[in-house]
N, C-alpha and C. Protein backbone atom coordinates (compact mmCIF):
# COMPACT_ATOMS: atom_id res chain seq x y z
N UNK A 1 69.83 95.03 135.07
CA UNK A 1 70.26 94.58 136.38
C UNK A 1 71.75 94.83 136.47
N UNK A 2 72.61 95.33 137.41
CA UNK A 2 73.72 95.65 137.85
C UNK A 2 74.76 94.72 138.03
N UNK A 3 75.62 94.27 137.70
CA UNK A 3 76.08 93.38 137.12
C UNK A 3 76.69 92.89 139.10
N UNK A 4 76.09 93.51 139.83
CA UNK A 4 76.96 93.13 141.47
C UNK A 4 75.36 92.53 141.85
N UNK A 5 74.45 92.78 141.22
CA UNK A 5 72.82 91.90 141.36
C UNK A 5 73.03 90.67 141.04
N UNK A 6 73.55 90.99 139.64
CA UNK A 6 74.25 89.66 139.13
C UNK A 6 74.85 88.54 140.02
N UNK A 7 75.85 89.18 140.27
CA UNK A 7 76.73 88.31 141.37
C UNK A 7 76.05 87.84 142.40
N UNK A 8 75.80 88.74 142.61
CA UNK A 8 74.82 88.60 144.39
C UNK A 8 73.94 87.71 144.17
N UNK A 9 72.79 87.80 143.50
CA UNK A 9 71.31 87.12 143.03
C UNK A 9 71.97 85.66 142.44
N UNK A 10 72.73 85.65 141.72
CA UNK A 10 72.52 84.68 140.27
C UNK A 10 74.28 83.56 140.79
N UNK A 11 74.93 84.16 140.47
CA UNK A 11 76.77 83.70 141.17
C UNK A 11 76.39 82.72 142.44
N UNK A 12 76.22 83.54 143.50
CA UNK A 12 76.15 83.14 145.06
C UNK A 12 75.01 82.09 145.32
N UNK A 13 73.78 82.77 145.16
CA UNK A 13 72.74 82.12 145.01
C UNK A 13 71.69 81.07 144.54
N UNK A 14 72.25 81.13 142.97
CA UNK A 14 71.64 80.77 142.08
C UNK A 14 70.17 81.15 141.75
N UNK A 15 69.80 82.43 142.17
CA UNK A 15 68.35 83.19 142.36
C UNK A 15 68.30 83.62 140.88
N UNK A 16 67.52 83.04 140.11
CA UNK A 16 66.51 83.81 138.72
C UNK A 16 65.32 83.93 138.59
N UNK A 17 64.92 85.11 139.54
CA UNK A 17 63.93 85.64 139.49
C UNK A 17 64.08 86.60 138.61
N UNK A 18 62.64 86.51 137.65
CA UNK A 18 62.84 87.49 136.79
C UNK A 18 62.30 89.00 137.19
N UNK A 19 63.43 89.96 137.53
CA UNK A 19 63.09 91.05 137.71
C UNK A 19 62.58 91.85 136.73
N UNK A 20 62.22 92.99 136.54
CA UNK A 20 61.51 93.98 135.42
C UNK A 20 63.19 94.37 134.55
N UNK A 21 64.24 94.54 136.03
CA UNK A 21 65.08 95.33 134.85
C UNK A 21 66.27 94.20 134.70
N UNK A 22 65.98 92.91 134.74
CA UNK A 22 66.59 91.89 134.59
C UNK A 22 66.98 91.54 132.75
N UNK A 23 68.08 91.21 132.65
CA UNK A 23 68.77 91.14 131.20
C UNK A 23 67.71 89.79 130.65
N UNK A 24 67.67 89.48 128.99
CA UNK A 24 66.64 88.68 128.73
C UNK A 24 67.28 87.43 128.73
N UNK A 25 67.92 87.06 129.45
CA UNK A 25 68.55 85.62 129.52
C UNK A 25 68.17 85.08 131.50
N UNK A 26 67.54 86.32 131.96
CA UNK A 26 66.83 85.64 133.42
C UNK A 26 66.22 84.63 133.49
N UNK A 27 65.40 84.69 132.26
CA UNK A 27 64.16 84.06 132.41
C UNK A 27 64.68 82.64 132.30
N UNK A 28 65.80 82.09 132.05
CA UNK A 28 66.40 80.23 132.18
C UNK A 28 66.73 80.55 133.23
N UNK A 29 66.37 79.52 134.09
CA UNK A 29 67.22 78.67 135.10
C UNK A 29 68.74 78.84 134.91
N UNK A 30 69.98 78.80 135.97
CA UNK A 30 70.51 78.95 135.92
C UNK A 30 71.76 78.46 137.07
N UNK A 31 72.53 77.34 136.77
CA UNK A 31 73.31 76.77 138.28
C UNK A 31 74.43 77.19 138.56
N UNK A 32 74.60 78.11 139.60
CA UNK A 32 75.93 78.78 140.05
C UNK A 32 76.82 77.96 139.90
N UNK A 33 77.06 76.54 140.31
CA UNK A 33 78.28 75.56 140.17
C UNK A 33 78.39 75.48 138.73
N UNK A 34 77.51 75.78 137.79
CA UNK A 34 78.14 75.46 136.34
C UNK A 34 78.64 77.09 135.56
N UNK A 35 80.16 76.98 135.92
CA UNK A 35 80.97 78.31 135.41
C UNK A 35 82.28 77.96 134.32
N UNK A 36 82.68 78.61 134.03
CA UNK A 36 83.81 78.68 133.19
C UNK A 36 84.23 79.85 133.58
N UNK A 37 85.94 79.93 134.15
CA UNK A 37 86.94 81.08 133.99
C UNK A 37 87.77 80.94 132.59
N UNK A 38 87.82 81.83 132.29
CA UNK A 38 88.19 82.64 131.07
C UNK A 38 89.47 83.46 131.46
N UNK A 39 90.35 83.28 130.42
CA UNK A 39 91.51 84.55 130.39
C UNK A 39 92.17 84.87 129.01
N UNK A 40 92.41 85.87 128.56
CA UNK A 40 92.73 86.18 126.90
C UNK A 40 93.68 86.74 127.25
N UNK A 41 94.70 86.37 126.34
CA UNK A 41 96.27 86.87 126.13
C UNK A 41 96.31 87.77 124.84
N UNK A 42 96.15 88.88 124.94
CA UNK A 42 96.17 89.78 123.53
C UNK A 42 97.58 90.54 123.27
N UNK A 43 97.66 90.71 122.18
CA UNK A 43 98.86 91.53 121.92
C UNK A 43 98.32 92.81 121.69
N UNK A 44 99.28 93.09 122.29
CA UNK A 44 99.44 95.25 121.89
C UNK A 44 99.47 95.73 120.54
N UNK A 45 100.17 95.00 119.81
CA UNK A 45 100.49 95.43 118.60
C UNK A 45 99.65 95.29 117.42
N UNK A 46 99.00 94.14 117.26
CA UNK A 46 97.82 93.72 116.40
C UNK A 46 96.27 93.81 117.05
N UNK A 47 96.74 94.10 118.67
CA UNK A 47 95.19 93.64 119.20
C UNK A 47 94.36 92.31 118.91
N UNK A 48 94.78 91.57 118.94
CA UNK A 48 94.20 90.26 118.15
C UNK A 48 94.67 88.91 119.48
N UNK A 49 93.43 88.05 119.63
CA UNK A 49 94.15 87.07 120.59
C UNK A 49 95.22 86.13 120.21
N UNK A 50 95.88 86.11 121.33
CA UNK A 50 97.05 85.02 120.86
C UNK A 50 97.16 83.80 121.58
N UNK A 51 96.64 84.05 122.61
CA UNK A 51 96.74 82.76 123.50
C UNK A 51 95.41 83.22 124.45
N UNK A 52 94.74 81.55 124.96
CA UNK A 52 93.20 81.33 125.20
C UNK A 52 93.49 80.42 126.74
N UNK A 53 93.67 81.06 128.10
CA UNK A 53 93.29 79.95 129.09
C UNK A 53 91.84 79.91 129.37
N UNK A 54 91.10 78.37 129.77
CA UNK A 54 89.91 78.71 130.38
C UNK A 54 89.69 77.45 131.36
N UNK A 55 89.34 77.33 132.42
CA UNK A 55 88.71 76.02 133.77
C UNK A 55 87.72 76.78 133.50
N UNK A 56 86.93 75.10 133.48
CA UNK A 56 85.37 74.70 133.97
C UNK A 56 85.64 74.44 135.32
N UNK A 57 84.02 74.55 135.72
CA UNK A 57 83.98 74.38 137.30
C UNK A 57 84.18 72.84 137.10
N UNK A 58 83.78 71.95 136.05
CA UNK A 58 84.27 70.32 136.72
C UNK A 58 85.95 69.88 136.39
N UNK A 59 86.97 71.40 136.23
CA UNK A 59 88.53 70.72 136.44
C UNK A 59 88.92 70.97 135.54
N UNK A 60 87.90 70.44 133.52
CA UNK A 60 88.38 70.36 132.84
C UNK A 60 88.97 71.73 132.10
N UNK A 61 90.27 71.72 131.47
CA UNK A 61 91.10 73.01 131.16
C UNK A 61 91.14 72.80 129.57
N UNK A 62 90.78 74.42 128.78
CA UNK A 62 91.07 74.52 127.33
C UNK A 62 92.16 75.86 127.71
N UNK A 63 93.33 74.85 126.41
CA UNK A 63 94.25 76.10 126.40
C UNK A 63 94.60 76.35 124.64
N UNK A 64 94.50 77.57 124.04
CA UNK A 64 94.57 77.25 122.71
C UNK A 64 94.63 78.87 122.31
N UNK A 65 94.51 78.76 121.03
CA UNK A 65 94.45 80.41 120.84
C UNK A 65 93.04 80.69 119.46
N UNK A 66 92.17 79.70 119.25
CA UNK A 66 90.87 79.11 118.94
C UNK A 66 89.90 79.85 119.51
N UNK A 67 89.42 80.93 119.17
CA UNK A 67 87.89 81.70 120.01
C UNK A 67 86.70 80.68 119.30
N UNK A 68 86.84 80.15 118.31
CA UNK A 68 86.16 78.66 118.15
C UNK A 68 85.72 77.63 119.04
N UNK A 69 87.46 77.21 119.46
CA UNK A 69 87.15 75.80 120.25
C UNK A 69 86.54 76.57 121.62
N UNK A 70 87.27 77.80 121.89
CA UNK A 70 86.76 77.95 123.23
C UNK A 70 85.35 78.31 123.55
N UNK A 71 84.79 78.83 122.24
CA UNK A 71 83.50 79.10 122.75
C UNK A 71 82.43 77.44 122.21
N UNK A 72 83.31 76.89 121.94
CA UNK A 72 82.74 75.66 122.22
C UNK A 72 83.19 74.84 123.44
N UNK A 73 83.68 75.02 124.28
CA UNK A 73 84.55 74.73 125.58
C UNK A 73 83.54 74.74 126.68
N UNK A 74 83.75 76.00 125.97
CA UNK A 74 82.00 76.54 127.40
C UNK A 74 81.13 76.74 127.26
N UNK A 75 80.40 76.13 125.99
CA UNK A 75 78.92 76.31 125.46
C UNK A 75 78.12 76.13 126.93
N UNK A 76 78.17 75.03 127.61
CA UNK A 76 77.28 74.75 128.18
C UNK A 76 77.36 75.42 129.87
N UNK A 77 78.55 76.04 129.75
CA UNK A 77 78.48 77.00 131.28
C UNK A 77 77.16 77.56 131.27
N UNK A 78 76.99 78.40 132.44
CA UNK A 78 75.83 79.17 132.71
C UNK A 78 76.89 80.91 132.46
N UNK A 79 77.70 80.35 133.42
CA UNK A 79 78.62 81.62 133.52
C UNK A 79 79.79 81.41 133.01
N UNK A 80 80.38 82.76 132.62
CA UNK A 80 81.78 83.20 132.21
C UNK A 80 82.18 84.07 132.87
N UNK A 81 83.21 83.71 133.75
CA UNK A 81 84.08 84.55 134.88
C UNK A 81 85.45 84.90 134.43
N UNK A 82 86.00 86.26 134.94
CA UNK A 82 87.22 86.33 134.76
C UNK A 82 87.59 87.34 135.62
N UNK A 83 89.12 87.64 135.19
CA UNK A 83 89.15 89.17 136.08
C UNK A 83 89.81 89.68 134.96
N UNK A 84 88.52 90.56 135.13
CA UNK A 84 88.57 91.71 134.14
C UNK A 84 88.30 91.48 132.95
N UNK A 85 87.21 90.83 132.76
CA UNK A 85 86.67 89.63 131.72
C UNK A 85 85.68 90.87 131.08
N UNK A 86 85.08 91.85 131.75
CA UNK A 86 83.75 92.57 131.57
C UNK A 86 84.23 93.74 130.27
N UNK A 87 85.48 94.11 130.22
CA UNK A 87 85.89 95.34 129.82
C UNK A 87 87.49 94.90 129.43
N UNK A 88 87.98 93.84 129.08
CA UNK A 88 89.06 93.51 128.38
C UNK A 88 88.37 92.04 127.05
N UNK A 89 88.53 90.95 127.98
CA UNK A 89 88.45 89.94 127.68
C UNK A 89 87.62 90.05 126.73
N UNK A 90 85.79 90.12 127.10
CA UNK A 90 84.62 89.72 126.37
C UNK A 90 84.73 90.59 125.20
N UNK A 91 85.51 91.68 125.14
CA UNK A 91 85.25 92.26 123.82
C UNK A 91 85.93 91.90 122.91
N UNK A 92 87.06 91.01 122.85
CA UNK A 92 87.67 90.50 122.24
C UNK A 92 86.99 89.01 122.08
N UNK A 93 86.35 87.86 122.97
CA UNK A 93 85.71 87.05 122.65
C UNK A 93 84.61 87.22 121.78
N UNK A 94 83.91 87.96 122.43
CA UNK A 94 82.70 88.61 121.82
C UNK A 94 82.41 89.74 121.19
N UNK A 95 82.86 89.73 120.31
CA UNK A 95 83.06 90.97 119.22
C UNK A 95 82.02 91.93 118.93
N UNK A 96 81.02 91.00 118.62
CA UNK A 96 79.67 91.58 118.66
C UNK A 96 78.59 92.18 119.36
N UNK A 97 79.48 91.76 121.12
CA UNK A 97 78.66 92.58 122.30
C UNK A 97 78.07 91.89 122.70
N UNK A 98 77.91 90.63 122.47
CA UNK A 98 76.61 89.48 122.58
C UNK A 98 77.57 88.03 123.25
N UNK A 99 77.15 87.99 124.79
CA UNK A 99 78.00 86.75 125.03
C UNK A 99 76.69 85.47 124.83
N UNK A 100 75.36 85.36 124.01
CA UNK A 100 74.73 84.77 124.10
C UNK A 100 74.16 84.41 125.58
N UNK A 101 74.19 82.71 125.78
CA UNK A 101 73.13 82.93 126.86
C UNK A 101 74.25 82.63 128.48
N UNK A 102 75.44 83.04 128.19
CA UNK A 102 76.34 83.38 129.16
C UNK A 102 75.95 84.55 130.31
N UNK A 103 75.99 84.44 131.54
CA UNK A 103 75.79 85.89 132.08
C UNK A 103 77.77 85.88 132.75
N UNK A 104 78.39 87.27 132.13
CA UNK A 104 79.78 87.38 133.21
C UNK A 104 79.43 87.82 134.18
N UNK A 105 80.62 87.11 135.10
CA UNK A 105 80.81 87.88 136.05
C UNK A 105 82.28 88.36 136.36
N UNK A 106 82.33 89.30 136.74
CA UNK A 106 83.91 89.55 136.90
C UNK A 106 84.23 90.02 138.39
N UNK A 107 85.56 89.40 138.43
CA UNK A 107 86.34 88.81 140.37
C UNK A 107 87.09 90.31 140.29
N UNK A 108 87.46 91.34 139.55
CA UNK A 108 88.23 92.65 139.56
C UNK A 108 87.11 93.74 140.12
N UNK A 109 85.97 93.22 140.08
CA UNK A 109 84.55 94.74 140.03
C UNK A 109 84.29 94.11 141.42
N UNK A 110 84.37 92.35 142.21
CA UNK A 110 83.96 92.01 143.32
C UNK A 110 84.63 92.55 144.38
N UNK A 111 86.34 91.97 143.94
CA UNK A 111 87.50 92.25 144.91
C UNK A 111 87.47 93.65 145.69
N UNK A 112 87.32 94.90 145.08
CA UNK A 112 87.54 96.14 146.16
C UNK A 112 86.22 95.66 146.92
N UNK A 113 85.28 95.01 146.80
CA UNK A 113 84.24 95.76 148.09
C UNK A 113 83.65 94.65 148.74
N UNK A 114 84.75 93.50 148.32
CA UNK A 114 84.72 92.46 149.46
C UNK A 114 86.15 92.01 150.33
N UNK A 115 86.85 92.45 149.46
CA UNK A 115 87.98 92.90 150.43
C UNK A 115 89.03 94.63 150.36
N UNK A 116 88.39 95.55 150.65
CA UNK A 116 88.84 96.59 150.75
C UNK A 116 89.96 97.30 151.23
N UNK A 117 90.28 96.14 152.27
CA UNK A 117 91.94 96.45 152.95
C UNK A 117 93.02 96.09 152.21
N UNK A 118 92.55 95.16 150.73
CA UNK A 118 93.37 94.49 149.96
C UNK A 118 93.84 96.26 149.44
N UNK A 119 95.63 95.96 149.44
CA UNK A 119 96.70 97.08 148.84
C UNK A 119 96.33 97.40 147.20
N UNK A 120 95.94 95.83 146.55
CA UNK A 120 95.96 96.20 144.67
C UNK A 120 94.71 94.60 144.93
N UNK A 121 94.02 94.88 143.83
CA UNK A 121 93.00 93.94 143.24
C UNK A 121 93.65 93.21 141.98
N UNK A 122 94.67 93.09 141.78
CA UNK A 122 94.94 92.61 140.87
C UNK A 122 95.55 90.75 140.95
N UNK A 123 95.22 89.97 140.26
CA UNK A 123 95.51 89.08 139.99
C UNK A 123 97.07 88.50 140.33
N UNK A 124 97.43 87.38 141.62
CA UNK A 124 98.84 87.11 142.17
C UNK A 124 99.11 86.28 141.25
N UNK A 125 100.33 86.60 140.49
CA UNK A 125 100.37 85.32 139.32
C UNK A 125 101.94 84.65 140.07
N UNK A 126 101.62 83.70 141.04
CA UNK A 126 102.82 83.15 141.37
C UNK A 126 103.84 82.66 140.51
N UNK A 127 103.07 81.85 139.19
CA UNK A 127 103.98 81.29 138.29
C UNK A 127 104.97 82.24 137.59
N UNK A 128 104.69 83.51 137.69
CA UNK A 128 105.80 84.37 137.09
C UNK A 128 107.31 85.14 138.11
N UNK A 129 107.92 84.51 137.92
CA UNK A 129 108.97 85.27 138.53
C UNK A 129 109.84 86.53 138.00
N UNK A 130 109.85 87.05 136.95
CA UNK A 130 109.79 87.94 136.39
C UNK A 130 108.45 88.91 135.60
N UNK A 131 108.71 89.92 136.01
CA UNK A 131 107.32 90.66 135.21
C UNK A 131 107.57 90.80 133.85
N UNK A 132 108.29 90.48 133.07
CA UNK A 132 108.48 90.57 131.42
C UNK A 132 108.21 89.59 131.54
N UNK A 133 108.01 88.20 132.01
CA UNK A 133 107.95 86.63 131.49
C UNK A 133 106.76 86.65 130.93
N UNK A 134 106.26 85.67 129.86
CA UNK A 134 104.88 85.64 129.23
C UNK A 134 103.78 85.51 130.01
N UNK A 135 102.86 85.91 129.86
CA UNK A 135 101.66 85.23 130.72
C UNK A 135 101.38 83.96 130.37
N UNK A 136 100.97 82.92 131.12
CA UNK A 136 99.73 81.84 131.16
C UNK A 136 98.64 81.91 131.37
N UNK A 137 97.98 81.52 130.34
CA UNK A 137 96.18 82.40 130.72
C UNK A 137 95.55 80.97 131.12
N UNK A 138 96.14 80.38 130.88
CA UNK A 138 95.65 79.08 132.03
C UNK A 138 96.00 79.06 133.38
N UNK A 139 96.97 79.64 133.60
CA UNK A 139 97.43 79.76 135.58
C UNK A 139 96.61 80.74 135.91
N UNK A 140 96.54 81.81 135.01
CA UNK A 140 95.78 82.99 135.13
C UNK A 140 93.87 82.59 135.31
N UNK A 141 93.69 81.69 134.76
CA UNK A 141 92.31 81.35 134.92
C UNK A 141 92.45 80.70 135.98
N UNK A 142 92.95 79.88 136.62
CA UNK A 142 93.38 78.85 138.31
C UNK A 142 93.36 79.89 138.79
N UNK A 143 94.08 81.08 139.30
CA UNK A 143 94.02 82.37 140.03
C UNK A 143 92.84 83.09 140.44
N UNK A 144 91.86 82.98 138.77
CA UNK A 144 91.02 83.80 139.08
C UNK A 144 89.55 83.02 139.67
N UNK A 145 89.77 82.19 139.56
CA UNK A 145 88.93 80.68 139.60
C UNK A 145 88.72 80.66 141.55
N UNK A 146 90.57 80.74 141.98
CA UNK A 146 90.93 80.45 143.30
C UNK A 146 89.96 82.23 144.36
N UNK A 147 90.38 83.25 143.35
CA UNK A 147 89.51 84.22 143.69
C UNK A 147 87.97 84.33 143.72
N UNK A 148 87.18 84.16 142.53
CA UNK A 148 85.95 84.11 143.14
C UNK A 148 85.60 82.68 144.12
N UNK A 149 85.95 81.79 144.17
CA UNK A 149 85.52 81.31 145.32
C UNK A 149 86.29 81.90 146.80
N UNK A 150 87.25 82.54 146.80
CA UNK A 150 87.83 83.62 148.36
C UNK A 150 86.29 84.30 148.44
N UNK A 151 85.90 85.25 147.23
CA UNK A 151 84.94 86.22 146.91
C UNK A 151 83.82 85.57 147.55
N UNK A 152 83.31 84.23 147.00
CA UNK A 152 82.18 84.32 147.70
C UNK A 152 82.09 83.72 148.75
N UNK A 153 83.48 82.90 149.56
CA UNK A 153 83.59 82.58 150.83
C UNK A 153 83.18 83.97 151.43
N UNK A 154 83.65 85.38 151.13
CA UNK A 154 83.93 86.61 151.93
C UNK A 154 82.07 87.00 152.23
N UNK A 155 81.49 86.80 151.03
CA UNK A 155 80.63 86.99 150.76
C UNK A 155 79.23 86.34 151.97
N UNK A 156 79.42 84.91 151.98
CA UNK A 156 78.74 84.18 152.62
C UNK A 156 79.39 84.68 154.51
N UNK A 157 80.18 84.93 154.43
CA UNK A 157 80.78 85.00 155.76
C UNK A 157 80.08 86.76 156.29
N UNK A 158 79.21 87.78 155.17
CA UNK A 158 79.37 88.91 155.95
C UNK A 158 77.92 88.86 156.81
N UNK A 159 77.67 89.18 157.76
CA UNK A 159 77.29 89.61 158.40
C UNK A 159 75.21 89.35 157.60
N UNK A 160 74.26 88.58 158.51
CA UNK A 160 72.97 89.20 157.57
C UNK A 160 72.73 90.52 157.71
N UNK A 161 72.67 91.42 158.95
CA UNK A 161 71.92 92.34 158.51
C UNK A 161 73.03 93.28 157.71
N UNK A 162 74.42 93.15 157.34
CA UNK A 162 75.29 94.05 156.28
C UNK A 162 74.43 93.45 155.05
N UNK A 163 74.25 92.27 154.69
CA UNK A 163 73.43 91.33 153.55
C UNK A 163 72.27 92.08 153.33
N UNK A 164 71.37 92.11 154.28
CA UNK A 164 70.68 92.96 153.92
C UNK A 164 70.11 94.13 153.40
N UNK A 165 71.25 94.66 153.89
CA UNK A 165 71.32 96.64 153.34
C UNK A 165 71.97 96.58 152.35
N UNK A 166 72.46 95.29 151.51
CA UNK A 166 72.76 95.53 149.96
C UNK A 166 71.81 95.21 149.24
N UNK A 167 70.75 94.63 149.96
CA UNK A 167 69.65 94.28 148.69
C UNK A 167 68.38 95.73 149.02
N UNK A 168 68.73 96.08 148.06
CA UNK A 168 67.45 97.47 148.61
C UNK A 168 65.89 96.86 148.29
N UNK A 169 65.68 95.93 147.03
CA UNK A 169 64.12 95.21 147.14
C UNK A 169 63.56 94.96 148.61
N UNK A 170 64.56 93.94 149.34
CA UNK A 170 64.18 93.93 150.83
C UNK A 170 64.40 95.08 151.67
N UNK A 171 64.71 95.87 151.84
CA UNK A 171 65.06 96.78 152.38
C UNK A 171 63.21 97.34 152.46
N UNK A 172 62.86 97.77 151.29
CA UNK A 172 61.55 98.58 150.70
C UNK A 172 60.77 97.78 151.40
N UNK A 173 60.65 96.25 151.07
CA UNK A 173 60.01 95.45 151.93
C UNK A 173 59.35 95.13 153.40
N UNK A 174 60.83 96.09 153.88
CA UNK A 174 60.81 96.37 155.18
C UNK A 174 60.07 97.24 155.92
N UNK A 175 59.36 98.19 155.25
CA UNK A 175 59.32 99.70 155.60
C UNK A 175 57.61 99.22 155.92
């Protein structure tokens, strides 16, 4: 399943229907309000994490540099969100390729094609007033946190029959 099925079906919805080409973690139930944003601070030089922000959807914040505590942080999410969580982050959390029974989603793969007029998709980190200043991967998780819910405000706001012509199952349905 396409990881924007993902979003669409499972994120927005909370829809787990088990499709044929659905990943093997469909088959649980699954509650869109229960997420965790994620953000990893890596260094260039060792490649190795150094610093760990993450919000749960109920407020509570882990900040640490522990891929331990954190993946005990969010054992019990459904989801792990980030930007740019799919192809930075998780491979460094998840070493092994295996986020267990986590499904990501990532707000960097949503942003161009729910807001397209946007200039850059990238993450507004107000707290920095200089671009050499360190990151906070805890402000950085509030940011990205504040984005997928824009995302799926944008989302809920388009249009049904545009809604429609993204789901091609209904579409076929139609005919």
């Amino acid at each position: 399943m396409s990881i924007w099925n993902k979003f669409i079906k499972r994120t927005l919805f909370g829809d787990d229907t088990n499709d044929a080409d659905a990943d093997i973690n469909a088959t649980r139930r699954r509650d869109a309000s229960n997420y965790a944003i994620v953000d990893v601070e890596v260094s260039l030089k060792d490649h190795k994490i150094h610093d760990i922000g993450a919000v749960r959807s109920n407020g509570a914040i882990y900040h640490g540099a522990s891929t331990k505590e954190l993946l005990e942080f969010i054992k019990d999410s459904d989801y792990i969100c980030g930007h740019n969580i799919i192809h930075h982050d998780a491979k460094y959390l998840f070493p092994n390729g295996v986020a267990h029974r986590h499904l990501l989603v990532d707000t960097l793969y949503m942003s161009p094609l729910l807001f397209p007029k946007h200039p850059y998709h990238r993450l507004i980190k107000d707290d920095k007033i200089e671009s050499d200043q360190i990151n906070n991967p805890v402000n950085d998780s509030k940011q990205a946190k504040d984005l997928l819910l824009d995302e799926i405000a944008a989302w809920k706001s388009l249009p049904p029959d545009l809604l429609l012509s993204l789901n091609p199952k209904r579409l076929l349905e139609l005919r």
